[in-house]
Protein backbone atom coordinates (compact mmCIF):
# COMPACT_ATOMS: atom_id res chain seq x y z
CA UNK A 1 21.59 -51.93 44.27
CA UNK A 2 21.90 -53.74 47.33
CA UNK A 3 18.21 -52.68 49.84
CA UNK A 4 14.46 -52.36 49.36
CA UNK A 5 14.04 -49.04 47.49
CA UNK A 6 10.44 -47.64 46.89
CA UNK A 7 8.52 -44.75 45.92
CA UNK A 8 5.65 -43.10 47.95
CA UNK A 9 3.70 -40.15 48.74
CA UNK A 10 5.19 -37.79 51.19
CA UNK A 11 3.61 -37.69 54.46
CA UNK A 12 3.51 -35.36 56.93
CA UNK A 13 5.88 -37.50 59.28
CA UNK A 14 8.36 -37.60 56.70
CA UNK A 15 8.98 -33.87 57.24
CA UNK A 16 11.78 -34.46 59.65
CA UNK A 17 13.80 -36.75 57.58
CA UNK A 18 13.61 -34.51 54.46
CA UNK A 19 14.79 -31.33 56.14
CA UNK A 20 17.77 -33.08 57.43
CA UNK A 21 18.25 -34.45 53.89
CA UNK A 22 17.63 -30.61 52.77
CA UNK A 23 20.54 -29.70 55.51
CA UNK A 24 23.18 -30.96 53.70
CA UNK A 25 23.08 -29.52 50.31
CA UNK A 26 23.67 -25.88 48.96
CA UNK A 27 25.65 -25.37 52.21
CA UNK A 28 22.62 -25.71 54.19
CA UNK A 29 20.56 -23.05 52.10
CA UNK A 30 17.86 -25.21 50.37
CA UNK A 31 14.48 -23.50 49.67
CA UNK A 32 12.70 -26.78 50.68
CA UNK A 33 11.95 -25.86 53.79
CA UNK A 34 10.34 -22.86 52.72
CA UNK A 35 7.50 -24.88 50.53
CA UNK A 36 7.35 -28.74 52.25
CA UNK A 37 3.80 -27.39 53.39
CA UNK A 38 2.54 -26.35 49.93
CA UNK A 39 4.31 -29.25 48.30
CA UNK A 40 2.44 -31.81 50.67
CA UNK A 41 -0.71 -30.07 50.61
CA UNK A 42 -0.58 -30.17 46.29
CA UNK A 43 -3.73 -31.63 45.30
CA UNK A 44 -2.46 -31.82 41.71
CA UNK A 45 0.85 -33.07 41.58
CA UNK A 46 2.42 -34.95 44.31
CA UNK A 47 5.96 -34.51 46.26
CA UNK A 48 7.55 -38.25 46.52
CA UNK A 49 9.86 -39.63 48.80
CA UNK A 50 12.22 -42.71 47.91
CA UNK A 51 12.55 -44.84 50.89
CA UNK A 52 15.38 -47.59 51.38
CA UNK A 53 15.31 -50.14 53.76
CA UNK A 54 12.32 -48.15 55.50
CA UNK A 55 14.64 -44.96 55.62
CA UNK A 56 13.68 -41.84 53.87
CA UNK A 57 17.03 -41.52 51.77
CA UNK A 58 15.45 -38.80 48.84
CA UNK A 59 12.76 -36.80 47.20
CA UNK A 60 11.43 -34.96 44.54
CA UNK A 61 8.41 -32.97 43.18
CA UNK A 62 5.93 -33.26 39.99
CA UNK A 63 4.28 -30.09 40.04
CA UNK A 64 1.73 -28.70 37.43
CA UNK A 65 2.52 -24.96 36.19
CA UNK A 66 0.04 -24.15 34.32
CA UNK A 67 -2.38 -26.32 31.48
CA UNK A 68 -0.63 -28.76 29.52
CA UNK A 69 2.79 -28.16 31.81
CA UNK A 70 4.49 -29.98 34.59
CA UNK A 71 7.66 -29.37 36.34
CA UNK A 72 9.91 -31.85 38.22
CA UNK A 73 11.62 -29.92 41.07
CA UNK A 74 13.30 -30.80 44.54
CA UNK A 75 15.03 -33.74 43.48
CA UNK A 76 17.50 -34.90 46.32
CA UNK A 77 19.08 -37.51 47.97
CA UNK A 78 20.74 -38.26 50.87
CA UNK A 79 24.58 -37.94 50.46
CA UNK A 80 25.10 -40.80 52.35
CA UNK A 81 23.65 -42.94 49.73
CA UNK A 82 24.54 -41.28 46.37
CA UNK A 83 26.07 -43.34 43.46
CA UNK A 84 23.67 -46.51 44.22
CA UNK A 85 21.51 -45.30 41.16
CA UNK A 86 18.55 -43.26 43.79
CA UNK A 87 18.21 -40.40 42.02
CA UNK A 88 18.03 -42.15 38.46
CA UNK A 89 14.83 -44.43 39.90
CA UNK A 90 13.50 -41.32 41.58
CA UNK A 91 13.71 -39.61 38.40
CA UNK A 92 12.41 -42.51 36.38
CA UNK A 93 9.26 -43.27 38.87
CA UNK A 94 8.39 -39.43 38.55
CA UNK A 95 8.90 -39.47 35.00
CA UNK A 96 6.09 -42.46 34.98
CA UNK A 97 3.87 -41.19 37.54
CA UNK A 98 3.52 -37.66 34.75
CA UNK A 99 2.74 -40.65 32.18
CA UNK A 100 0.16 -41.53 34.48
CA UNK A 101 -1.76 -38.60 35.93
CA UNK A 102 -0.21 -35.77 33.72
CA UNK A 103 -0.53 -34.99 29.68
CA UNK A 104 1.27 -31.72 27.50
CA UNK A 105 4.71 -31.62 28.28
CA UNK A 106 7.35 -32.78 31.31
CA UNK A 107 10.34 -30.27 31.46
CA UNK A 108 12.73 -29.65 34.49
CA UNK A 109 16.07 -28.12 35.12
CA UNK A 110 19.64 -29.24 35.64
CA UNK A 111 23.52 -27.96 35.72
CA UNK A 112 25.44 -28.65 32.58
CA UNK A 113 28.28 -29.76 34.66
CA UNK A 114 25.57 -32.66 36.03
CA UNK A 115 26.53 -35.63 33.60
CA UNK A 116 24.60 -38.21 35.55
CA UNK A 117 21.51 -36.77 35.12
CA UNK A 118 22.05 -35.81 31.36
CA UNK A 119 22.33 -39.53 30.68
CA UNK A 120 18.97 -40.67 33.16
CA UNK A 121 17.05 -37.99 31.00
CA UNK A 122 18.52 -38.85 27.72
CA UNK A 123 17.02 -42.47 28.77
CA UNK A 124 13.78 -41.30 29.41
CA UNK A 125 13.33 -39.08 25.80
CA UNK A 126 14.16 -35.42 27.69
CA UNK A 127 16.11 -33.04 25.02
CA UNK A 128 17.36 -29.64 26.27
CA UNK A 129 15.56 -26.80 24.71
CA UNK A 130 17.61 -24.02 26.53
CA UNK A 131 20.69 -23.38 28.42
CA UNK A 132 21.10 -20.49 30.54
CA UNK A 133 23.51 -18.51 32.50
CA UNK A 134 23.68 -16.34 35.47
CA UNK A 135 24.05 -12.82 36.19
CA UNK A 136 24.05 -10.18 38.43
CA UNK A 137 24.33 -6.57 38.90
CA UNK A 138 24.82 -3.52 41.61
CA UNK A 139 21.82 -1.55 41.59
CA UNK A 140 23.01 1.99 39.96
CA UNK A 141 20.75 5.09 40.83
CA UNK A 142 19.36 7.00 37.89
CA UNK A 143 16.05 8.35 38.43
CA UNK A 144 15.77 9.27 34.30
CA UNK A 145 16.22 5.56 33.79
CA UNK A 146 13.58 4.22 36.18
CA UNK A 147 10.93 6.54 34.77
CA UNK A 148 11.49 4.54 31.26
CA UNK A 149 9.40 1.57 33.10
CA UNK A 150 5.61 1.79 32.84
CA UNK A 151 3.46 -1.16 34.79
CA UNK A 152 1.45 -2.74 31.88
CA UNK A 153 -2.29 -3.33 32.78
CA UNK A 154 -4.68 -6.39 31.49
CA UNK A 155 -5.56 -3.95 28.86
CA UNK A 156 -2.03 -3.82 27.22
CA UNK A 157 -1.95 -7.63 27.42
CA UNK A 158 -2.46 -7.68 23.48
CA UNK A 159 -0.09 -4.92 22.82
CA UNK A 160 2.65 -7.05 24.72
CA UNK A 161 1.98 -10.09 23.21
CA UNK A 162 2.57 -8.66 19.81
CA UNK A 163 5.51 -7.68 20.74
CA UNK A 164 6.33 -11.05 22.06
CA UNK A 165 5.96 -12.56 18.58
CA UNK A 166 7.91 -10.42 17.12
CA UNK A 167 10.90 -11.46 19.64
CA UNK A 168 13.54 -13.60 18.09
CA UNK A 169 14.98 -13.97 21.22
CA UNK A 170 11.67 -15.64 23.04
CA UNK A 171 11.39 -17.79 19.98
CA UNK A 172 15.34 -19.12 21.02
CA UNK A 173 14.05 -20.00 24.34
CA UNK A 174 11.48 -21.86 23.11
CA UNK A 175 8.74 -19.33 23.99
CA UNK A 176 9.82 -20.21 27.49
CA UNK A 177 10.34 -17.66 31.12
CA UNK A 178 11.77 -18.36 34.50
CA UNK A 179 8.99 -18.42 37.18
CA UNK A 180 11.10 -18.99 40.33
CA UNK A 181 14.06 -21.71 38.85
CA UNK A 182 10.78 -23.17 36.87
CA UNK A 183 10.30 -22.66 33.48
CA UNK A 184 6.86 -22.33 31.53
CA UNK A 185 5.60 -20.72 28.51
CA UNK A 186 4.62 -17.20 28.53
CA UNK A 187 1.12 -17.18 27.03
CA UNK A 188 -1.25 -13.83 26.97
CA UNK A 189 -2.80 -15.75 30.05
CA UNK A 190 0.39 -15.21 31.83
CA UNK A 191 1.12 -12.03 30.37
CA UNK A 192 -2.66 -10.92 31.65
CA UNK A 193 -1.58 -12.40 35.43
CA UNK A 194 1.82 -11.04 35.93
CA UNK A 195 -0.14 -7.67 34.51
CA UNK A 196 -2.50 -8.05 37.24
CA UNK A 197 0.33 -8.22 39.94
CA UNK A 198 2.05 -5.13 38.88
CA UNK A 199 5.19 -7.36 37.35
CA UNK A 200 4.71 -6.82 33.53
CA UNK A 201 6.77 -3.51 32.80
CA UNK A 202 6.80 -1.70 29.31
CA UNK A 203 10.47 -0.21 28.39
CA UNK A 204 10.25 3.09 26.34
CA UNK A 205 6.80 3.20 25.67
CA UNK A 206 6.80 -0.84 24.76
CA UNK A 207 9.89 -0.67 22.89
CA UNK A 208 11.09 -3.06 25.48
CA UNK A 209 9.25 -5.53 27.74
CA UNK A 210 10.40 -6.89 30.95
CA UNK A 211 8.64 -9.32 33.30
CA UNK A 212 9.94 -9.17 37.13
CA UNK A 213 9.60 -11.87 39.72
CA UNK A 214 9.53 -11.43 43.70
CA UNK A 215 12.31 -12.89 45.83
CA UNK A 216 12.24 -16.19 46.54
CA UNK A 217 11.06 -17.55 50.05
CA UNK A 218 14.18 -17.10 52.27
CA UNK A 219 16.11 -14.43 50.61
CA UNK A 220 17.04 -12.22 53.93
CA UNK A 221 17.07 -9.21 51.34
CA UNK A 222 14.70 -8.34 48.36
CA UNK A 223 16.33 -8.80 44.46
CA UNK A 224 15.09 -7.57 41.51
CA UNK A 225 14.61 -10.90 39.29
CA UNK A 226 14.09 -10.91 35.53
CA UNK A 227 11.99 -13.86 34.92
CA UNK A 228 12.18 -12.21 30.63
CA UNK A 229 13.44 -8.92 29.16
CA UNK A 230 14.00 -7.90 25.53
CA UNK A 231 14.64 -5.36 23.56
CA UNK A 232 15.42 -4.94 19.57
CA UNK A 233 19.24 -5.61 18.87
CA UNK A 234 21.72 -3.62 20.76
CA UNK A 235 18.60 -1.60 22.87
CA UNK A 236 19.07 -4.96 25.42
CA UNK A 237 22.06 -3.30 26.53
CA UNK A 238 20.42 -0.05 27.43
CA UNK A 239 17.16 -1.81 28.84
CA UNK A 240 19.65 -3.89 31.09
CA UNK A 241 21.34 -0.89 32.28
CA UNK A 242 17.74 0.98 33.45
CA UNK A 243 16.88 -2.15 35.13
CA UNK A 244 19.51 -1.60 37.58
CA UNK A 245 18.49 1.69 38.23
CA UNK A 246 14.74 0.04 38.94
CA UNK A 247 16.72 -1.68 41.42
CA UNK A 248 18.06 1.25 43.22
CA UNK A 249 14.49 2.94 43.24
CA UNK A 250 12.92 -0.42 44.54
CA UNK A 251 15.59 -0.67 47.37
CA UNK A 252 16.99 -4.53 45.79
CA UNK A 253 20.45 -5.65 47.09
CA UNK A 254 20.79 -6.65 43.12
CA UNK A 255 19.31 -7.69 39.94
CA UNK A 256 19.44 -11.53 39.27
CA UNK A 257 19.39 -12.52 35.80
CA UNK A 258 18.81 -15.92 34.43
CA UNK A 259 19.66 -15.30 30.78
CA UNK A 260 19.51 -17.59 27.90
CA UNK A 261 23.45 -18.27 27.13
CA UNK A 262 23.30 -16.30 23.41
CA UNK A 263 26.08 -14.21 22.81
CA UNK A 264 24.26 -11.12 21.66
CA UNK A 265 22.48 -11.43 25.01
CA UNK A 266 25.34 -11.74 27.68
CA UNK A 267 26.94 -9.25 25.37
CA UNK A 268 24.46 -7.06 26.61
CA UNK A 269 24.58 -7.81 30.40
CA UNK A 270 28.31 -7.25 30.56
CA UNK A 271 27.90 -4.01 28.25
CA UNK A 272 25.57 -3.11 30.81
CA UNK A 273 27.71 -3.65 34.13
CA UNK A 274 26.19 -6.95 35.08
CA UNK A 275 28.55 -10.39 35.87
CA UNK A 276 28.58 -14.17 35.10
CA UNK A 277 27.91 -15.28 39.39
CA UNK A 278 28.10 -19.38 38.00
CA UNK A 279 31.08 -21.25 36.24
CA UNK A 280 28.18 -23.54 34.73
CA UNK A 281 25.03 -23.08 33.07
CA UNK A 282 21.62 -24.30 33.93
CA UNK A 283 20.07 -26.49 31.29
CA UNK A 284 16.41 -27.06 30.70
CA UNK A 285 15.08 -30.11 29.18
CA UNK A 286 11.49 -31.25 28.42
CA UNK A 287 9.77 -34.44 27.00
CA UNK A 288 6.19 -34.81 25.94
CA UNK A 289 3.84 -36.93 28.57
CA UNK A 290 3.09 -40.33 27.26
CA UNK A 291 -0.76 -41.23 28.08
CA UNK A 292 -1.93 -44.82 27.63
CA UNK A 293 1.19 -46.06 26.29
CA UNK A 294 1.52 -43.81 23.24
């Protein structure tokens, strides 16, 4: 690569040249905007920018989740100067600085269509452990439906997580849920926090479990987002079909589905009215942090 290129904390002046960065990509629709404060402010992890010739040409995030897991998220770079290798030493220096500052495990998330990327985290000893498709669906009124949905409390937590290890279907995703395009494990911890925000919902008297998410910041109208459902065999169908009905009663423009690409699950979601919205899948990959050279 012809240029300086270096890596560096973001600073508040960089704000400008990241948004317009930010501008160009998902038609101008980025969530970046929505978190550059909370990213800058992390005291934990730290949002980078990559800066060429003393012009801020990219950036990306290394965010802690939870104990033991980090996330790398944001990662962008200017289109003006893609395919000089940016984004491979962005992804490299981040994947260093989690060496340095982070230990468990390092896992982020990528299209399957993005080859360039597979190969820059092939390098670095990333292997996918899921691959997941998206879906949506109408919300279809049905008051019977909605009242098979009971709000789990932190004194349930043990209940659902029995019922969690009993879930083939977790175990395929690597124990893993969607928390707002990151992924993390879902531990009785999280099970005991998402039951103290009203999110962790019992299906038919816990013959189901589902775990719903907010909107994310930006959405001009509320959605009804599975972050994990499941229920035994063919049920998933049924429970998929009452969600949208939870929809309706909630007043969501749809339900958004990230769902691990099985067949018996999207199976399910079409059997239950709901649509592939994405030609690709999203993969998610994760390496264990490397501390003191080990």
């Amino acid at each position: 690569m012809s240029g300086n290129l270096s890596f560096r904390k973001a600073l508040p002046q960089d704000k400008a040249a990241v948004l317009a960065i930010c501008a160009q990509v998902w038609e101008g629709d980025d969530y970046i905007p929505y978190v550059w404060d909370s990213w800058l402010a992390d005291p934990i992890g730290q949002l980078t920018v990559a800066v060429l010739d003393g012009q801020v040409v990219g950036l990306g995030k290394l965010t802690r989740l939870a104990r033991g897991e980090w996330w790398l998220e944001g990662l962008r770079v200017d289109p003006a100067h893609r395919q000089r290798g940016i984004g491979r030493h962005l992804h490299e220096y981040q994947v260093a600085l989690a060496d340095e500052i982070a230990s468990g495990m390092l896992r982020f998330a990528t299209s399957s269509a993005n080859t360039s990327v597979h190969h820059f985290a092939e390098r670095t000893g990333f292997t996918r452990v899921g691959n997941y498709s998206f879906y949506e669906a109408q919300p279809a009124s049905d008051p019977a439906a909605v009242a098979a949905f009971t709000p789990l409390s932190t004194a349930d937590v043990s209940q659902a997580g029995r019922f969690l290890a009993a879930s083939e279907r977790l175990q395929a995703a690597h124990g893993l849920f969607e928390k707002l395009w990151a992924w993390q494990m879902l531990t009785r911890a999280k099970l005991a926090e998402h039951a103290r925000g009203g999110r962790l919902l019992a299906w038919r008297d816990l013959s189901g479990l589902v775990l719903i998410m907010p909107r994310r910041l930006g959405d001009e109208e509320p959605h009804l987002r599975v972050a994990f459902a499941d229920a035994p065999g063919e049920r998933l169908a049924d429970l998929a079909r009452d969600l949208r009905a939870l929809a309706a009663q909630r007043g969501a423009a749809k339900v958004d589905w990230k769902a691990l690409a099985r067949p018996d699950i999207l199976a399910a979601l079409e059997a239950a009215g709901y649509e592939c919205t994405w030609e690709n899948t999203l993969w998610v990959l994760e390496r264990p942090i490397k501390r003191d050279g080990q």
